[in-house]
N, C-alpha and C. Protein backbone atom coordinates (compact mmCIF):
# COMPACT_ATOMS: atom_id res chain seq x y z
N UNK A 1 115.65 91.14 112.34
CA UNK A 1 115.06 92.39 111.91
C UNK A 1 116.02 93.53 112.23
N UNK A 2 116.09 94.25 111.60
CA UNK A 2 117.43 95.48 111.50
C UNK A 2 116.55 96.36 112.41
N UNK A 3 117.24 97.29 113.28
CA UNK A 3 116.90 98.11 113.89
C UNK A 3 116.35 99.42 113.81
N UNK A 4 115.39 99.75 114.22
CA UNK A 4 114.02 100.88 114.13
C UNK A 4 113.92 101.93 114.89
N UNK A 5 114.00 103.25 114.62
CA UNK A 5 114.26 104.05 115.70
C UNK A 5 113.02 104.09 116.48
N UNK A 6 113.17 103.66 117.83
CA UNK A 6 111.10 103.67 118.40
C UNK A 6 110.49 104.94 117.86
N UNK A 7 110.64 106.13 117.52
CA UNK A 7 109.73 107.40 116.67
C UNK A 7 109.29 106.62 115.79
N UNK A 8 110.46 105.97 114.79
CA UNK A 8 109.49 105.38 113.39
C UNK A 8 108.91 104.46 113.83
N UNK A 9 109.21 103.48 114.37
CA UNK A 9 108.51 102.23 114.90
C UNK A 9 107.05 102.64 115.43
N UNK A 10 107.00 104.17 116.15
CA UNK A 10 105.60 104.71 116.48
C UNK A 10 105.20 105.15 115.78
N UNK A 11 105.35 105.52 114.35
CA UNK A 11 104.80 106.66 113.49
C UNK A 11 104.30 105.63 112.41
N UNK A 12 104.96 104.51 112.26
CA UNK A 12 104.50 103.46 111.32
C UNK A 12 103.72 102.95 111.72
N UNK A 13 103.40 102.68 113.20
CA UNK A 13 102.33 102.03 114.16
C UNK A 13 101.23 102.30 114.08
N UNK A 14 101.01 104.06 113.84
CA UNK A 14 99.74 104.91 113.90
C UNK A 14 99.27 105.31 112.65
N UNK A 15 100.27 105.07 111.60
CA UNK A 15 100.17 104.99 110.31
C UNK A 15 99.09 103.93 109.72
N UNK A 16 99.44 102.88 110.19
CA UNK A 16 99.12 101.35 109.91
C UNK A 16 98.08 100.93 110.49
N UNK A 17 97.46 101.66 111.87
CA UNK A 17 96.01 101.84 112.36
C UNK A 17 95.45 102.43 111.94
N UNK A 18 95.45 103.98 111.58
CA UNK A 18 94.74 104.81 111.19
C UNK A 18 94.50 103.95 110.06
N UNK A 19 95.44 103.78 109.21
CA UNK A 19 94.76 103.11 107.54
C UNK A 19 93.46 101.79 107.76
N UNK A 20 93.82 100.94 108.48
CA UNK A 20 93.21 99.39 108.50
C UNK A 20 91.54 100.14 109.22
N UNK A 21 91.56 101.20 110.32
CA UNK A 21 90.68 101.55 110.77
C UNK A 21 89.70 102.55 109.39
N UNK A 22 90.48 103.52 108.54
CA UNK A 22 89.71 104.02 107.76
C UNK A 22 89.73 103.02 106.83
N UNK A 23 90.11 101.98 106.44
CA UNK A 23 89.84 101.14 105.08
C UNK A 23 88.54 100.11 105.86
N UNK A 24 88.32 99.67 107.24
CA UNK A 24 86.66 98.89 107.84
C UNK A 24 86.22 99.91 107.48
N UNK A 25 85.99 101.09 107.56
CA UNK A 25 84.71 101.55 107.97
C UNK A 25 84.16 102.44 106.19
N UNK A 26 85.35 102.28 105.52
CA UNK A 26 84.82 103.11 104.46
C UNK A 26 85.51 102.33 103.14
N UNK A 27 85.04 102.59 101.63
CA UNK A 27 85.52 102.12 100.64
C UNK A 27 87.18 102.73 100.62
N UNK A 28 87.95 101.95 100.32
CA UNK A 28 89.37 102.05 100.27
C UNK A 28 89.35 103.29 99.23
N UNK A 29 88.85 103.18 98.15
CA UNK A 29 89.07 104.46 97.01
C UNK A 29 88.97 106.11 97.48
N UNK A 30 87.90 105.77 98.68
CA UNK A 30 87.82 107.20 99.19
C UNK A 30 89.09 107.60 100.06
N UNK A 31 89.55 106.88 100.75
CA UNK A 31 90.76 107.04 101.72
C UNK A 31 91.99 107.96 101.24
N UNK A 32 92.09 108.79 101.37
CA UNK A 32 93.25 109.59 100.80
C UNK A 32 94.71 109.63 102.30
N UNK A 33 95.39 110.12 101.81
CA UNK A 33 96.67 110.34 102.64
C UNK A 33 96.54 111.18 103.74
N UNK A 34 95.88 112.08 103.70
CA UNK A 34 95.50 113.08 104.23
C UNK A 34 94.40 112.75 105.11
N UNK A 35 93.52 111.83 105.02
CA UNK A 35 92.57 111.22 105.92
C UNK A 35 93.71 109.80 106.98
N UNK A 36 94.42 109.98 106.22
CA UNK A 36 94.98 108.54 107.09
C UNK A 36 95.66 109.56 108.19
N UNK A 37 96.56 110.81 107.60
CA UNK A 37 97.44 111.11 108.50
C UNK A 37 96.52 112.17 109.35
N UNK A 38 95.82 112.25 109.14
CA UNK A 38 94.77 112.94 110.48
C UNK A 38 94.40 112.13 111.52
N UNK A 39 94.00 110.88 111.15
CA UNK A 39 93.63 109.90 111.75
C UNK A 39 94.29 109.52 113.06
N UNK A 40 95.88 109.41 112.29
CA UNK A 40 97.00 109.14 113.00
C UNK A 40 97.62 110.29 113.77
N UNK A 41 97.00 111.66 113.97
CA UNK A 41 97.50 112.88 114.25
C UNK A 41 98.92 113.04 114.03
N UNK A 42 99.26 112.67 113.03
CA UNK A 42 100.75 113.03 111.99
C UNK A 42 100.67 113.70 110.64
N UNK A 43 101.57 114.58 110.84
CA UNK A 43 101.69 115.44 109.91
C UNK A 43 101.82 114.76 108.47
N UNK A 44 100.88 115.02 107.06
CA UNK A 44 100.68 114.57 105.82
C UNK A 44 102.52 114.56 105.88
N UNK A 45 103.10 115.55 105.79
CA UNK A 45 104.37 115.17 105.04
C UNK A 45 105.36 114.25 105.54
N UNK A 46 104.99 114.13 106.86
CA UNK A 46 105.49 112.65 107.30
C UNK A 46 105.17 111.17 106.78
N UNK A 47 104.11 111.20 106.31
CA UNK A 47 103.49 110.22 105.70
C UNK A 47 104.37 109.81 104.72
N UNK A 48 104.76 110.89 103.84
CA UNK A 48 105.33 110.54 102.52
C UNK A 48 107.07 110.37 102.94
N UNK A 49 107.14 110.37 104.50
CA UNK A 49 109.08 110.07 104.54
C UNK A 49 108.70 108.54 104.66
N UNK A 50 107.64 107.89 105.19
CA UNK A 50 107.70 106.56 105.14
C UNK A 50 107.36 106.01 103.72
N UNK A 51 106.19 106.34 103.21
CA UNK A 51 105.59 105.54 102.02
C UNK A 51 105.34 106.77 100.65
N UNK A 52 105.28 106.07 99.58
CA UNK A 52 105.00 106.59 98.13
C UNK A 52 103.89 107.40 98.09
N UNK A 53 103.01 106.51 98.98
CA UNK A 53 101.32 106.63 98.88
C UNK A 53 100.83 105.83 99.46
N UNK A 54 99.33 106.29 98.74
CA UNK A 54 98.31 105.73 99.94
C UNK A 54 98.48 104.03 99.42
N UNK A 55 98.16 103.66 98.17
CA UNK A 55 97.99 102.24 98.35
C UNK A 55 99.74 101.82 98.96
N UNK A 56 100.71 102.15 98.33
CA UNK A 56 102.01 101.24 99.43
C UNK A 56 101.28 101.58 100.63
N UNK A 57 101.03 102.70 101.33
CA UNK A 57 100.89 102.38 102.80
C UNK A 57 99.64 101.55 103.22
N UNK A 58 98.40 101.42 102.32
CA UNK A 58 97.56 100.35 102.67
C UNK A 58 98.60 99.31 102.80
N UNK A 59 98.43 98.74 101.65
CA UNK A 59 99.73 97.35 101.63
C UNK A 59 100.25 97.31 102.34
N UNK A 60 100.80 98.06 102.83
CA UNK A 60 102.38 97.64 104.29
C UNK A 60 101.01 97.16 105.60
N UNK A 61 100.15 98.17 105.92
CA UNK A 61 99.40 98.04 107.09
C UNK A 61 98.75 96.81 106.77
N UNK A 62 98.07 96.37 105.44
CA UNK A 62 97.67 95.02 105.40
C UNK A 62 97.98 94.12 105.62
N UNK A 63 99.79 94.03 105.36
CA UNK A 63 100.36 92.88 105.39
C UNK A 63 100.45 92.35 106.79
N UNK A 64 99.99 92.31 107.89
CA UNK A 64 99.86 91.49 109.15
C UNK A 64 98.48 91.13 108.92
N UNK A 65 97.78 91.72 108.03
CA UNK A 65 96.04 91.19 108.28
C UNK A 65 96.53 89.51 107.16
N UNK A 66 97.40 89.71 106.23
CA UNK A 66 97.72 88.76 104.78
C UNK A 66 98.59 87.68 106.05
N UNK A 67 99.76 88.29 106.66
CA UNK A 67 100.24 86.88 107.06
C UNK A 67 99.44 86.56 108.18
N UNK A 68 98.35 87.13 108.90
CA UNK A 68 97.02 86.15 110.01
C UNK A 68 96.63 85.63 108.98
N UNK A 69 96.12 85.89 108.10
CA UNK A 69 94.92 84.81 107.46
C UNK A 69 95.74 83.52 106.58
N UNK A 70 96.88 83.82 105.96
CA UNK A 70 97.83 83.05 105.63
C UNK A 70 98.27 81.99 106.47
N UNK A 71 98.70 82.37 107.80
CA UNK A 71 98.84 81.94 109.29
C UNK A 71 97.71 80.41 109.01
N UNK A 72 96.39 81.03 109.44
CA UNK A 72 95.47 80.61 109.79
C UNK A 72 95.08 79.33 108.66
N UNK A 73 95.18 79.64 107.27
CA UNK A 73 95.63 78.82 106.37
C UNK A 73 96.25 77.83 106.10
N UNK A 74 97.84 78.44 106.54
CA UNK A 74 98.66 77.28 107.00
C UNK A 74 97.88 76.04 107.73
N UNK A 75 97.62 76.42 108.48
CA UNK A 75 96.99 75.69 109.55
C UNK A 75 95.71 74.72 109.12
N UNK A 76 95.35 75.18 108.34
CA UNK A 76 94.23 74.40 108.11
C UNK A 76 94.93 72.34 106.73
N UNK A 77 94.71 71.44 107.58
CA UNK A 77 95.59 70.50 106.86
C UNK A 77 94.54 70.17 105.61
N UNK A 78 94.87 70.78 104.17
CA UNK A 78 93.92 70.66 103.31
C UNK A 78 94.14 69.08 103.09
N UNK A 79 95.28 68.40 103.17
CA UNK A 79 95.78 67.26 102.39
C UNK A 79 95.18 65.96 104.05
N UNK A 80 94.24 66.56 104.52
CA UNK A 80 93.97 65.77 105.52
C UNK A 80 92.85 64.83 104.77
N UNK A 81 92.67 63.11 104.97
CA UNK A 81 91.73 62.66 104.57
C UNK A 81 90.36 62.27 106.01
N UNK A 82 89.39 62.33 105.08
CA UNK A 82 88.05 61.99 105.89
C UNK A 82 86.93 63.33 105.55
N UNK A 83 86.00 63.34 106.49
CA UNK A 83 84.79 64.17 105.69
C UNK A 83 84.84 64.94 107.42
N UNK A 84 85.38 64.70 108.22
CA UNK A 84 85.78 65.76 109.48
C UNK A 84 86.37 67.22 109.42
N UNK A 85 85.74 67.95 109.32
CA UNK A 85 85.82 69.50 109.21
C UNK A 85 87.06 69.97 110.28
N UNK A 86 88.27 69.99 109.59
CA UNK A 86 89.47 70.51 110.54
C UNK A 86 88.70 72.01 111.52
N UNK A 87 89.06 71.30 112.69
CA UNK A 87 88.98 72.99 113.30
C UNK A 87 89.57 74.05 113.06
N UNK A 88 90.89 73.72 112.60
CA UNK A 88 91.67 74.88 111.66
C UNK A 88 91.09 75.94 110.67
N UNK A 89 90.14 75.07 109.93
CA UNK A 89 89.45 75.55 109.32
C UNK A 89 88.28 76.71 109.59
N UNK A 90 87.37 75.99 110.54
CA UNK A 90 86.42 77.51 111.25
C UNK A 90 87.38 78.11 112.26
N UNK A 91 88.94 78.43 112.38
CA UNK A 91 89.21 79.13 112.85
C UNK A 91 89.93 80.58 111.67
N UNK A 92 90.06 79.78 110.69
CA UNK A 92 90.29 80.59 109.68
C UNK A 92 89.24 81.43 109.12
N UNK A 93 88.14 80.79 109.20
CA UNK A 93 87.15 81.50 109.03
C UNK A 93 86.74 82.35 110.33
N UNK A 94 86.65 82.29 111.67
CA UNK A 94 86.23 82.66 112.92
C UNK A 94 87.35 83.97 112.01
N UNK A 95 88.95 84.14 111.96
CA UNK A 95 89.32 85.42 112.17
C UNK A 95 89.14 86.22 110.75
N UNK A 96 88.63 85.93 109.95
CA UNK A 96 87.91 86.54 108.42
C UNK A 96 86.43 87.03 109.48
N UNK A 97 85.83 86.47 110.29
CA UNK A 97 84.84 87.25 110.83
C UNK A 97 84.84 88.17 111.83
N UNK A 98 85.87 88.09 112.37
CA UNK A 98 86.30 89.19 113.71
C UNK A 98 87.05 90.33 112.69
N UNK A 99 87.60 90.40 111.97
CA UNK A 99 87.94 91.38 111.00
C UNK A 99 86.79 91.68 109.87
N UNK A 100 85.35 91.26 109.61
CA UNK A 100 84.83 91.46 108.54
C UNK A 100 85.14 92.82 108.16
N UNK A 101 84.39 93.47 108.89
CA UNK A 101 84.43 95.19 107.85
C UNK A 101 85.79 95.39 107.10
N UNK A 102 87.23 95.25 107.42
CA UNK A 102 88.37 95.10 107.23
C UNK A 102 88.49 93.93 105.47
N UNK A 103 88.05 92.82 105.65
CA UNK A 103 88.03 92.01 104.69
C UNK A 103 86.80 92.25 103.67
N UNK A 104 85.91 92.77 104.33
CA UNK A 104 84.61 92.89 103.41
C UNK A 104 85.06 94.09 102.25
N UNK A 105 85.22 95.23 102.57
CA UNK A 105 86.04 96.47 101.67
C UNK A 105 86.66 96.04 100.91
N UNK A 106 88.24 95.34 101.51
CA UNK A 106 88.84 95.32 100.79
C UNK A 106 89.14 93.76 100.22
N UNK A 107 88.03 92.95 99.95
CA UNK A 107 88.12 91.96 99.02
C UNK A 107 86.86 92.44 98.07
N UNK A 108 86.13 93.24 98.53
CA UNK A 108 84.74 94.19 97.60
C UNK A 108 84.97 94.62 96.05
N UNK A 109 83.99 95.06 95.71
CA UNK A 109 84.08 95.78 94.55
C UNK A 109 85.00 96.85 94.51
N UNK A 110 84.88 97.39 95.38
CA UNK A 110 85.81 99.07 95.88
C UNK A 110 87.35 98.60 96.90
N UNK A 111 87.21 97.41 96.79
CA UNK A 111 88.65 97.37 97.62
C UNK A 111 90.47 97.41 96.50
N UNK A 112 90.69 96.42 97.22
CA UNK A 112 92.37 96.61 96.67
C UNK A 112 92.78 95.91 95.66
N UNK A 113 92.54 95.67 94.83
CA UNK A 113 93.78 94.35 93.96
C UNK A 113 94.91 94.32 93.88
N UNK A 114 95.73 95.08 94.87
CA UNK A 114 96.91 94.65 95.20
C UNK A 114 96.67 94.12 96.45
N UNK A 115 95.78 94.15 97.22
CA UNK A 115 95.30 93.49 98.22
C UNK A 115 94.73 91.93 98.46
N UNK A 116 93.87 91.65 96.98
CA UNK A 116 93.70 90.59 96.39
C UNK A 116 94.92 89.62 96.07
N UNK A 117 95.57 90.53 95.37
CA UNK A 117 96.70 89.93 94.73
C UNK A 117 97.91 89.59 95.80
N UNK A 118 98.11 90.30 96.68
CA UNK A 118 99.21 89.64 97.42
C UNK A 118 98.27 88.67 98.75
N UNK A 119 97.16 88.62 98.94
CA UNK A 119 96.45 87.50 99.70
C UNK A 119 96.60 86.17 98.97
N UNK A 120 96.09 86.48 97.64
CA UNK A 120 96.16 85.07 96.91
C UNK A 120 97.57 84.28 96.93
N UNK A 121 98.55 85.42 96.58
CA UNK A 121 100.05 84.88 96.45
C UNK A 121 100.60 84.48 97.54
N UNK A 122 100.10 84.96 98.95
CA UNK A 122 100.68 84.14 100.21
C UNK A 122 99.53 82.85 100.14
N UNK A 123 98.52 83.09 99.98
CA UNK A 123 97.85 82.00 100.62
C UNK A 123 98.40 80.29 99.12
N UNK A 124 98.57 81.04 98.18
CA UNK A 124 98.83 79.91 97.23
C UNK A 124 100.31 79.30 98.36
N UNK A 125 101.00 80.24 98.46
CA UNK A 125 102.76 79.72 98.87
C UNK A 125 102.36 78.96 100.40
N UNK A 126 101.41 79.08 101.05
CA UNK A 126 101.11 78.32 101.94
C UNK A 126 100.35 76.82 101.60
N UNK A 127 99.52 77.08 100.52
CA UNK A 127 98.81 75.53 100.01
C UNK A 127 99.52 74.79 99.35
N UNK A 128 100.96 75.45 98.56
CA UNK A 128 101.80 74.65 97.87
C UNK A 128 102.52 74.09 98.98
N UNK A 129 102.80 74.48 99.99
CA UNK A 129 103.65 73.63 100.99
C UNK A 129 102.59 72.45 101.72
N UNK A 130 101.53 72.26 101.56
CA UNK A 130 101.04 71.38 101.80
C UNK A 130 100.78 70.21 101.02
N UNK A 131 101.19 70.56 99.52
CA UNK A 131 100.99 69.40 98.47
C UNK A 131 102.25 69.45 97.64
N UNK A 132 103.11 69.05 98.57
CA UNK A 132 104.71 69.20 98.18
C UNK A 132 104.76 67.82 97.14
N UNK A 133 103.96 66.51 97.28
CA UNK A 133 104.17 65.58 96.74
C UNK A 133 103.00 65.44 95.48
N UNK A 134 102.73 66.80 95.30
CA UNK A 134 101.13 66.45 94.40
C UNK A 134 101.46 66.94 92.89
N UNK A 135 101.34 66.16 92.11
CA UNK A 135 101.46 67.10 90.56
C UNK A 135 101.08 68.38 90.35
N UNK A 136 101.82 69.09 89.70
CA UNK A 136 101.56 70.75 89.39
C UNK A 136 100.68 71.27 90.72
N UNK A 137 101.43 71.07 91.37
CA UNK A 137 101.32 71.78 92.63
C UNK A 137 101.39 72.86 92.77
N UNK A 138 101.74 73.75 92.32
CA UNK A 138 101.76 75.73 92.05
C UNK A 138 100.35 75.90 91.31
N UNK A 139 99.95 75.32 89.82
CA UNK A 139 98.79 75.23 89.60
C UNK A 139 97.82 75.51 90.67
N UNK A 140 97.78 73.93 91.13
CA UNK A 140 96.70 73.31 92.33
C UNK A 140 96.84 74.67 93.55
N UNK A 141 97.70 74.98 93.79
CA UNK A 141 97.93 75.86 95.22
C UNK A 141 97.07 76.90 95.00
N UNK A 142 97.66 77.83 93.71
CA UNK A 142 96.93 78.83 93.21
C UNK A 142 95.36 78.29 92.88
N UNK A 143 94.84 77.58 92.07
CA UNK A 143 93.51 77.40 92.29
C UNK A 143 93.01 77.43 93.48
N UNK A 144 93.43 76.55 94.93
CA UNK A 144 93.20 76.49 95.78
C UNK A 144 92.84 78.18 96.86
N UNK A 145 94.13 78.54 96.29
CA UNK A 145 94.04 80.43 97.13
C UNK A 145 92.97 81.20 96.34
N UNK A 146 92.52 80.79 94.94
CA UNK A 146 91.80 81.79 94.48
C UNK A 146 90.54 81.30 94.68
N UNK A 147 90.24 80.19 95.23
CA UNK A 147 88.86 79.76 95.44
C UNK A 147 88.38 80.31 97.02
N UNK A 148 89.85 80.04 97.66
CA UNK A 148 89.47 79.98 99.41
C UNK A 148 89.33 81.53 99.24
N UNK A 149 89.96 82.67 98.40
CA UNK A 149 89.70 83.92 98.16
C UNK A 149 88.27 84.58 98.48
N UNK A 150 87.63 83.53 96.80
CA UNK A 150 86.46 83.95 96.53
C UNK A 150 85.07 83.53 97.37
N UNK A 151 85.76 82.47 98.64
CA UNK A 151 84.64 81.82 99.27
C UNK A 151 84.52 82.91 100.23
N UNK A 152 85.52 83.25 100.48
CA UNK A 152 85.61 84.66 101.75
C UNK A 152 84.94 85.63 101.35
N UNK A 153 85.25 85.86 100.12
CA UNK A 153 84.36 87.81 99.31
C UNK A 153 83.17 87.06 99.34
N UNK A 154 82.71 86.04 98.73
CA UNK A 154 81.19 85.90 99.04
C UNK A 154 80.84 85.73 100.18
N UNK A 155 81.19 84.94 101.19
CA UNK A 155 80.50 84.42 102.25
C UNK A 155 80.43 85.54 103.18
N UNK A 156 81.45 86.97 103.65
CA UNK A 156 81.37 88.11 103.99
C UNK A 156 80.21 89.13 103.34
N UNK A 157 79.34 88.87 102.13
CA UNK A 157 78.47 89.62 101.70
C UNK A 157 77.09 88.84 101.70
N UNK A 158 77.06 87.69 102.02
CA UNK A 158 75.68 87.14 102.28
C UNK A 158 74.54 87.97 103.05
N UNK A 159 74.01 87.99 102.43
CA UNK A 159 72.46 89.04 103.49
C UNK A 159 72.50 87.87 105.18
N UNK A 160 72.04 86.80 105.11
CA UNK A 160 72.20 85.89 105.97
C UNK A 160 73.07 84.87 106.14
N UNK A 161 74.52 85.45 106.24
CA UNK A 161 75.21 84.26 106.56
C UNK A 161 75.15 83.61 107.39
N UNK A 162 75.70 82.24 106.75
CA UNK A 162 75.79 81.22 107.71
C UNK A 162 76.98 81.02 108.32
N UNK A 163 76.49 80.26 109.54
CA UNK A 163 77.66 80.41 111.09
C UNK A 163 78.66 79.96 110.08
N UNK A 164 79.95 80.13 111.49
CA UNK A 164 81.15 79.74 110.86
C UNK A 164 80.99 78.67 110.84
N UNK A 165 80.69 77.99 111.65
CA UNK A 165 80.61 75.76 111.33
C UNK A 165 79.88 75.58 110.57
N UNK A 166 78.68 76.03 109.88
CA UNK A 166 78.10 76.08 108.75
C UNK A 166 79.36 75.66 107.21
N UNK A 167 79.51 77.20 107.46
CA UNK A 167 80.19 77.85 106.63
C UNK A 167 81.52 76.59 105.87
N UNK A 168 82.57 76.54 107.31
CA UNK A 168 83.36 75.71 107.44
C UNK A 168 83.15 74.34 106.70
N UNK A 169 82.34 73.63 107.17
CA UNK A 169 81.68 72.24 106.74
C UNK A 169 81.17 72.59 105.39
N UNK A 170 80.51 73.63 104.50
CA UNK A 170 80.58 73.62 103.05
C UNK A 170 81.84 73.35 102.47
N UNK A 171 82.68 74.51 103.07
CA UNK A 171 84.25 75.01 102.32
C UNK A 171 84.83 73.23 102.41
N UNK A 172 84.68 72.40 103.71
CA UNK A 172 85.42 71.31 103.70
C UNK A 172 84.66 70.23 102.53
N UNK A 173 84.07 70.60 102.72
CA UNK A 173 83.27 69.60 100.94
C UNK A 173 83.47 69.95 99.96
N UNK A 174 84.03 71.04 99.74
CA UNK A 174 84.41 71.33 98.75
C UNK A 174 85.75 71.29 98.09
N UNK A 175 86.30 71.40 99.59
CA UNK A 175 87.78 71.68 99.06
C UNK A 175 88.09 69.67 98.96
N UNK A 176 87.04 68.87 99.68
CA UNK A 176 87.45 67.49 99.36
C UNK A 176 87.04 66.88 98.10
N UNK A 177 86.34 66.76 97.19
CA UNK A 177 86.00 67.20 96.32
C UNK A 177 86.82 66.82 95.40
């Protein structure tokens, strides 16, 4: 990693909280630049020496929430056989629930589709490395990220969801299947 002057390294820091903190608690569309850099008690025109705007600077602050859940993905061995629910799995789900408000927004009606869109595209590049020996495997990966996507936007909006081992043990029937 090329070297960061610690100011920016702190100003991108508070940048990248303030955003992830105003994108839980409120619809991403409302979030302006000017709410982030208050947040962050930094001056708006600083904002714009780091980023374009507000969605690049969502995006940048997202991208550690994209490579945890990607992470967590990895981890989960889809190409595992038997009807045994990887623990990998409700742990992927356990950190989609310690972040809900965070994932709920912005996989929502009112959230990001560039947010969507670069979740799906890591999480496919993580499922294709698990079915390195499987036909049309980019296909399969991508189906795979856009399903594990859509199991998350729903299962985060259930009136009564069910636990994560619940939860988990559906997704693993399904994804065996």
């Amino acid at each position: 990693m090329a070297f960061m002057d610690p100011r920016v390294r702190r100003t991108v820091a508070a940048l990248h909280t303030a955003a992830l903190e105003l994108a839980a608690e409120r619809d991403v569309t409302t979030v302006t630049i000017a709410d982030i850099a208050e947040r962050a008690s930094i001056n708006r025109a600083t904002v714009y020496q780091h980023y374009k705007g507000r969605d690049e600077l969502l995006l940048d602050a997202l991208e550690t929430r994209v490579v945890e859940l990607a992470r967590a993905a990895a981890e989960c061995p889809l190409t595992q056989p038997g009807d045994t629910v990887p623990p990998e799995l409700a742990n992927l789900l356990r950190h989609v629930s310690e972040n809900d408000g965070l994932y709920r927004r912005m996989l929502g009606p009112t959230g990001s589709a560039l947010f969507v869109c670069r979740l799906r595209e890591v999480l496919a590049d993580e499922v294709a490395a698990q079915l390195a020996d499987v036909p049309h495997r980019e296909l399969r990966a991508h189906y795979l990220a856009g399903a594990i996507v859509g199991l998350i936007s729903r299962w985060l909006v259930e009136e009564q969801r069910p636990s994560v081992d619940v939860t988990a043990d559906v997704v693993w029937q399904l994804l065996r299947r």
